[in-house]
Protein backbone atom coordinates (compact mmCIF):
# COMPACT_ATOMS: atom_id res chain seq x y z
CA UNK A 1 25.49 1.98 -16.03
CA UNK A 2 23.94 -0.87 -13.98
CA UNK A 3 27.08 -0.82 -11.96
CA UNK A 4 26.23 1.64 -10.53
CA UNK A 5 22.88 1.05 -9.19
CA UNK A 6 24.41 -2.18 -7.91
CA UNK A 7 26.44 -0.27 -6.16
CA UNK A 8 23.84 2.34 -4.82
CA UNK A 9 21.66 -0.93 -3.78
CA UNK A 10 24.53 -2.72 -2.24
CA UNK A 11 25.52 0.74 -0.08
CA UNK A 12 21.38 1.11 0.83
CA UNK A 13 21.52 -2.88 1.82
CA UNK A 14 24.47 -2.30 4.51
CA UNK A 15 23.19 0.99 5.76
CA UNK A 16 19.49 -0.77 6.28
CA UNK A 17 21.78 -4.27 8.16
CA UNK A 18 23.36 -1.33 10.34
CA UNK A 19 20.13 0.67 11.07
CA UNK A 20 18.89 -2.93 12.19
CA UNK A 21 21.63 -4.54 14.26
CA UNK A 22 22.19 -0.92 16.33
CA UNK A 23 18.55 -0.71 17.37
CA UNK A 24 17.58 -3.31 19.85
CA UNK A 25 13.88 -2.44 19.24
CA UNK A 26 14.60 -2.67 15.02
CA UNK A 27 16.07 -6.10 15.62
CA UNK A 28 13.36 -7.26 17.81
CA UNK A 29 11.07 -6.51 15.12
CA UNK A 30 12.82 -8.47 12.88
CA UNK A 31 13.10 -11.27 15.33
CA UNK A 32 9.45 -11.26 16.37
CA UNK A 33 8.17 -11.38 13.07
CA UNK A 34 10.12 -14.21 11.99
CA UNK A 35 8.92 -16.89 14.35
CA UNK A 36 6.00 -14.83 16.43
CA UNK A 37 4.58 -17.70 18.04
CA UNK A 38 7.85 -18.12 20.28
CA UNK A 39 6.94 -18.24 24.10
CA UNK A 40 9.38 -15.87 24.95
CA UNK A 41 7.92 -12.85 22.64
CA UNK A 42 5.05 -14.04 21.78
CA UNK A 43 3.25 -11.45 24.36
CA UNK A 44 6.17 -8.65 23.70
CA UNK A 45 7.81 -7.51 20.17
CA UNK A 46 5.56 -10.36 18.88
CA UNK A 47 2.29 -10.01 20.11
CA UNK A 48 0.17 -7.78 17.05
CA UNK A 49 1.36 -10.25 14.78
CA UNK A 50 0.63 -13.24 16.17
CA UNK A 51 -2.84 -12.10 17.21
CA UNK A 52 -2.95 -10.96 13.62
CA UNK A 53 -2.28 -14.46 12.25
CA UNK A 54 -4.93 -15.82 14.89
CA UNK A 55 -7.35 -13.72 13.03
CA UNK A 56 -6.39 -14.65 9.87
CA UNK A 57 -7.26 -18.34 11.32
CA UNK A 58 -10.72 -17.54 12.98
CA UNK A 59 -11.99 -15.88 9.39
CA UNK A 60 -10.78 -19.48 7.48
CA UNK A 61 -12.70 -19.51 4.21
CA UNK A 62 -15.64 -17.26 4.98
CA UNK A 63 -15.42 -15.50 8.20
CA UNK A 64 -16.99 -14.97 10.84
CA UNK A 65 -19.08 -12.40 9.79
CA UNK A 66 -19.01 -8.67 9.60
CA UNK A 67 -19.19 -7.21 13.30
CA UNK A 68 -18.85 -10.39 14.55
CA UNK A 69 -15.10 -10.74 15.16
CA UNK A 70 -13.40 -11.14 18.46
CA UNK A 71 -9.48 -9.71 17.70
CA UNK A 72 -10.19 -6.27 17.09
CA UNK A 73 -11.92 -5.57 20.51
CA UNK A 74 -9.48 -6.82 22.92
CA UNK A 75 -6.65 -8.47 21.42
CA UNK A 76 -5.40 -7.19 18.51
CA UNK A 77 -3.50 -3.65 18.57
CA UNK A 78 -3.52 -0.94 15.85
CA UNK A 79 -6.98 -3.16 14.29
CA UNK A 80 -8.43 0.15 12.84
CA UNK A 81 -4.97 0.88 11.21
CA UNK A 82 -1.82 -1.11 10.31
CA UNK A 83 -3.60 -4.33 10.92
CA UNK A 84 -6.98 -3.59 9.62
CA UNK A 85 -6.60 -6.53 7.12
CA UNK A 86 -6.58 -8.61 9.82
CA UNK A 87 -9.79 -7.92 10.75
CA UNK A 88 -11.07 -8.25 7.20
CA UNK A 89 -9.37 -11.70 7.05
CA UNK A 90 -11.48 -12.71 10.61
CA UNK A 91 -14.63 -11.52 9.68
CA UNK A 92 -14.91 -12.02 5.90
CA UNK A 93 -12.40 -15.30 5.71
CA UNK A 94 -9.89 -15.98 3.07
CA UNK A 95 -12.53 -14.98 -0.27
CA UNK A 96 -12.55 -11.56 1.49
CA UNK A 97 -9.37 -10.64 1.69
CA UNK A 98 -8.59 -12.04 -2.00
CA UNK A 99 -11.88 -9.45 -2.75
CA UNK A 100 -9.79 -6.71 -1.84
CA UNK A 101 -6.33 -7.21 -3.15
CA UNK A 102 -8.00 -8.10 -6.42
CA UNK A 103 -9.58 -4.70 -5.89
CA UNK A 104 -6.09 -3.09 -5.35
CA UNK A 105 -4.93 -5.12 -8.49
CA UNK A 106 -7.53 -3.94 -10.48
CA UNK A 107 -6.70 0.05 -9.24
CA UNK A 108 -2.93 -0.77 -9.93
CA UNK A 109 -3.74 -2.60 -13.35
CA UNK A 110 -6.29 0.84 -14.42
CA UNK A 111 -3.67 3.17 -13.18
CA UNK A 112 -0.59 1.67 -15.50
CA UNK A 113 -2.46 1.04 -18.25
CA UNK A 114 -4.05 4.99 -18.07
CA UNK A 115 0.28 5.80 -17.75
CA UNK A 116 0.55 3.60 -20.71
CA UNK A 117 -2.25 5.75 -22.96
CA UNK A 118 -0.77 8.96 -21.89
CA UNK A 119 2.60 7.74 -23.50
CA UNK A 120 1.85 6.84 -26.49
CA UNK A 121 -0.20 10.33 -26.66
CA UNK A 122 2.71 11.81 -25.82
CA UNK A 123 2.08 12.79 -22.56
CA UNK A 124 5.43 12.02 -20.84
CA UNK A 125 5.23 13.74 -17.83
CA UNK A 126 1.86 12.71 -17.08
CA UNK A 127 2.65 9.09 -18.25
CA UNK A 128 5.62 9.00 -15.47
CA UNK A 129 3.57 10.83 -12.84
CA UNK A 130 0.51 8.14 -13.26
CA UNK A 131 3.39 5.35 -13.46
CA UNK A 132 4.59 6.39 -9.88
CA UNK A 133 1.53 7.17 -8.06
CA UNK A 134 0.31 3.84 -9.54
CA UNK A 135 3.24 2.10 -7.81
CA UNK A 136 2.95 4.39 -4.82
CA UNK A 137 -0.14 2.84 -4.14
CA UNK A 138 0.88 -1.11 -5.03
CA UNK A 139 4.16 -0.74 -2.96
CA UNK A 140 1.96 -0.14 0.26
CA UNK A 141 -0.79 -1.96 -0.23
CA UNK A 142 1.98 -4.53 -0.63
CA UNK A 143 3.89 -3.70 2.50
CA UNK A 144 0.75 -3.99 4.41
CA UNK A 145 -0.59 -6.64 3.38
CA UNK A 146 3.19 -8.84 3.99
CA UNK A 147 3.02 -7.28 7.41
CA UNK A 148 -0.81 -8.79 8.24
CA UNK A 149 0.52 -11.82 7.39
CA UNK A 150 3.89 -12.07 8.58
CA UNK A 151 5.63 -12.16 5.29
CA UNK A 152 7.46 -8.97 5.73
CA UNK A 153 8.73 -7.36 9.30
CA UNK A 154 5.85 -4.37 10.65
CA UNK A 155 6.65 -1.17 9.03
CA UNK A 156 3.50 0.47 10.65
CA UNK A 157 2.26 1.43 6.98
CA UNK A 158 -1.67 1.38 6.64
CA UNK A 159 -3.60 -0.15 3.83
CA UNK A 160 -4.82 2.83 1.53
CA UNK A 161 -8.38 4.19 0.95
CA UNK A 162 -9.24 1.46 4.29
CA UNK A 163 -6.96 2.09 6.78
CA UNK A 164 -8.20 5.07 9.64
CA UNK A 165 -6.16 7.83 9.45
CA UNK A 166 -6.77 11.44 7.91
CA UNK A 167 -3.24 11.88 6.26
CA UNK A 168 -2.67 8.30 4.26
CA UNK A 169 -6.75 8.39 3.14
CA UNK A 170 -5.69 11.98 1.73
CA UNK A 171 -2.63 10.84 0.20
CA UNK A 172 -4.46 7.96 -1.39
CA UNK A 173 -7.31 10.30 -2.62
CA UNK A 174 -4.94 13.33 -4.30
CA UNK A 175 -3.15 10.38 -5.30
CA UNK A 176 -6.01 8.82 -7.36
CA UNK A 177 -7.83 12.71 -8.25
CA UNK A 178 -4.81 13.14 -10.24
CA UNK A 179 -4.61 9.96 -12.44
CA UNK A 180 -8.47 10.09 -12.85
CA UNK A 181 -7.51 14.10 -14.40
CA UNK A 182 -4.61 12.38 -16.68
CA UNK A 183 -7.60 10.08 -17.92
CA UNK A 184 -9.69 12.83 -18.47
CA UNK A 185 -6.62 14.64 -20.49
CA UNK A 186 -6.40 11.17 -22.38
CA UNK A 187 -9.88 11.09 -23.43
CA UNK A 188 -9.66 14.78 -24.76
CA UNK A 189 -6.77 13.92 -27.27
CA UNK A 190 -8.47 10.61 -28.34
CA UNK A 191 -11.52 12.34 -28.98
CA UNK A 192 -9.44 14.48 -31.11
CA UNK A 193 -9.63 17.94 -28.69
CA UNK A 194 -6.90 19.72 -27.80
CA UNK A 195 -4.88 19.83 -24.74
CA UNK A 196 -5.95 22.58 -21.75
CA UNK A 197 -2.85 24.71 -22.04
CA UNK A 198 -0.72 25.47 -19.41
CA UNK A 199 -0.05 28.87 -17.39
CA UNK A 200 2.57 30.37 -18.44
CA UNK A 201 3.90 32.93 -15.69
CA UNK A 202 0.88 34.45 -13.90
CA UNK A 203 -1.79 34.13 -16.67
CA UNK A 204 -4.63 32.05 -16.17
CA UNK A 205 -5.64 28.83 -17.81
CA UNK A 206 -7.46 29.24 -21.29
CA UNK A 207 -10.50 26.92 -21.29
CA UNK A 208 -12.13 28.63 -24.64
């Protein structure tokens, strides 16, 4: 009943207010990122962010060109990482960084509508599987991209298949490898073949 997920989200909201108020450091995030420019943490809790927003500002339409950005050398921390969009938003301006979240849409848009196919084939598990992945990836592309730009408090989540960092570009990969194979499996029953089977026990897979 939806009373009861009101009442799971209501429980998660209070734990998250607690989590917040009992950790000075959690509530100087939340602080900082609400007005970063103020003088008094402005060089402390709010110091990425508002050299992230400064970048945002140098880059205006078209940026200043790729290499040529100032932020990422000295200024900016965690440039190659959590804040990499930053840096795309400095030295490729405003048309850049709508390039790539319209790539990410596009990915996002692909992924559901691949979900969607394997449905209606049938194909629940894979259908569900492609549906989360797909949101997987929008949720922190999301995240990030609120944190660059001060809409959301830093969460110190990178921007997939961008961001350095072995363990999120790996994610991100396996993450995509497996709804490109439910396309594949898609393509297979539309073109009127049958499914691969699946192992049963120890046997191997039956490709005849």
């Amino acid at each position: 009943p939806l009373w009861q997920f009101g009442l799971l989200l209501s429980l998660i909201s209070v734990a998250m207010v607690g989590l917040v108020v009992l950790e000075p450091y959690r509530w100087q995030r939340l602080i900082s990122y609400l007005n970063p420019f103020d003088p008094d943490i402005m060089y402390g809790s709010g110091f990425q962010l508002s050299q992230a927003l400064i970048a945002f500002g140098r880059g205006e339409w078209f940026g200043v060109g790729l290499g040529n950005g100032i932020q990422k050398q000295f200024y900016l921390p965690e440039a190659h990482t959590d804040f990499l969009l930053a840096v795309v938003g400095e030295e490729f301006g405003y048309l850049g960084i709508t390039s790539v979240l319209f790539l990410f849409a596009y990915i996002v848009w692909r992924s559901f509508h691949i979900g969607a196919t394997a449905e209606r084939l049938g194909q629940t598990f894979c259908a569900y599987m492609t549906y989360g992945l797909s949101l997987g990836i929008a949720l922190q592309t999301f995240v990030n991209a609120g944190v660059n730009t001060g809409l959301l408090p830093t969460k110190g989540l990178t921007l997939p298949f961008m961001s350095y960092g072995s363990n999120s570009i790996m994610v991100a990969c396996i993450a995509v490898a497996l709804i490109l194979r439910v396309d594949y499996e898609n393509r297979r029953l539309l073109g009127g073949e049958a499914p691969i089977p699946r192992p049963i026990g120890g046997t191997t897979w039956d490709r005849s």
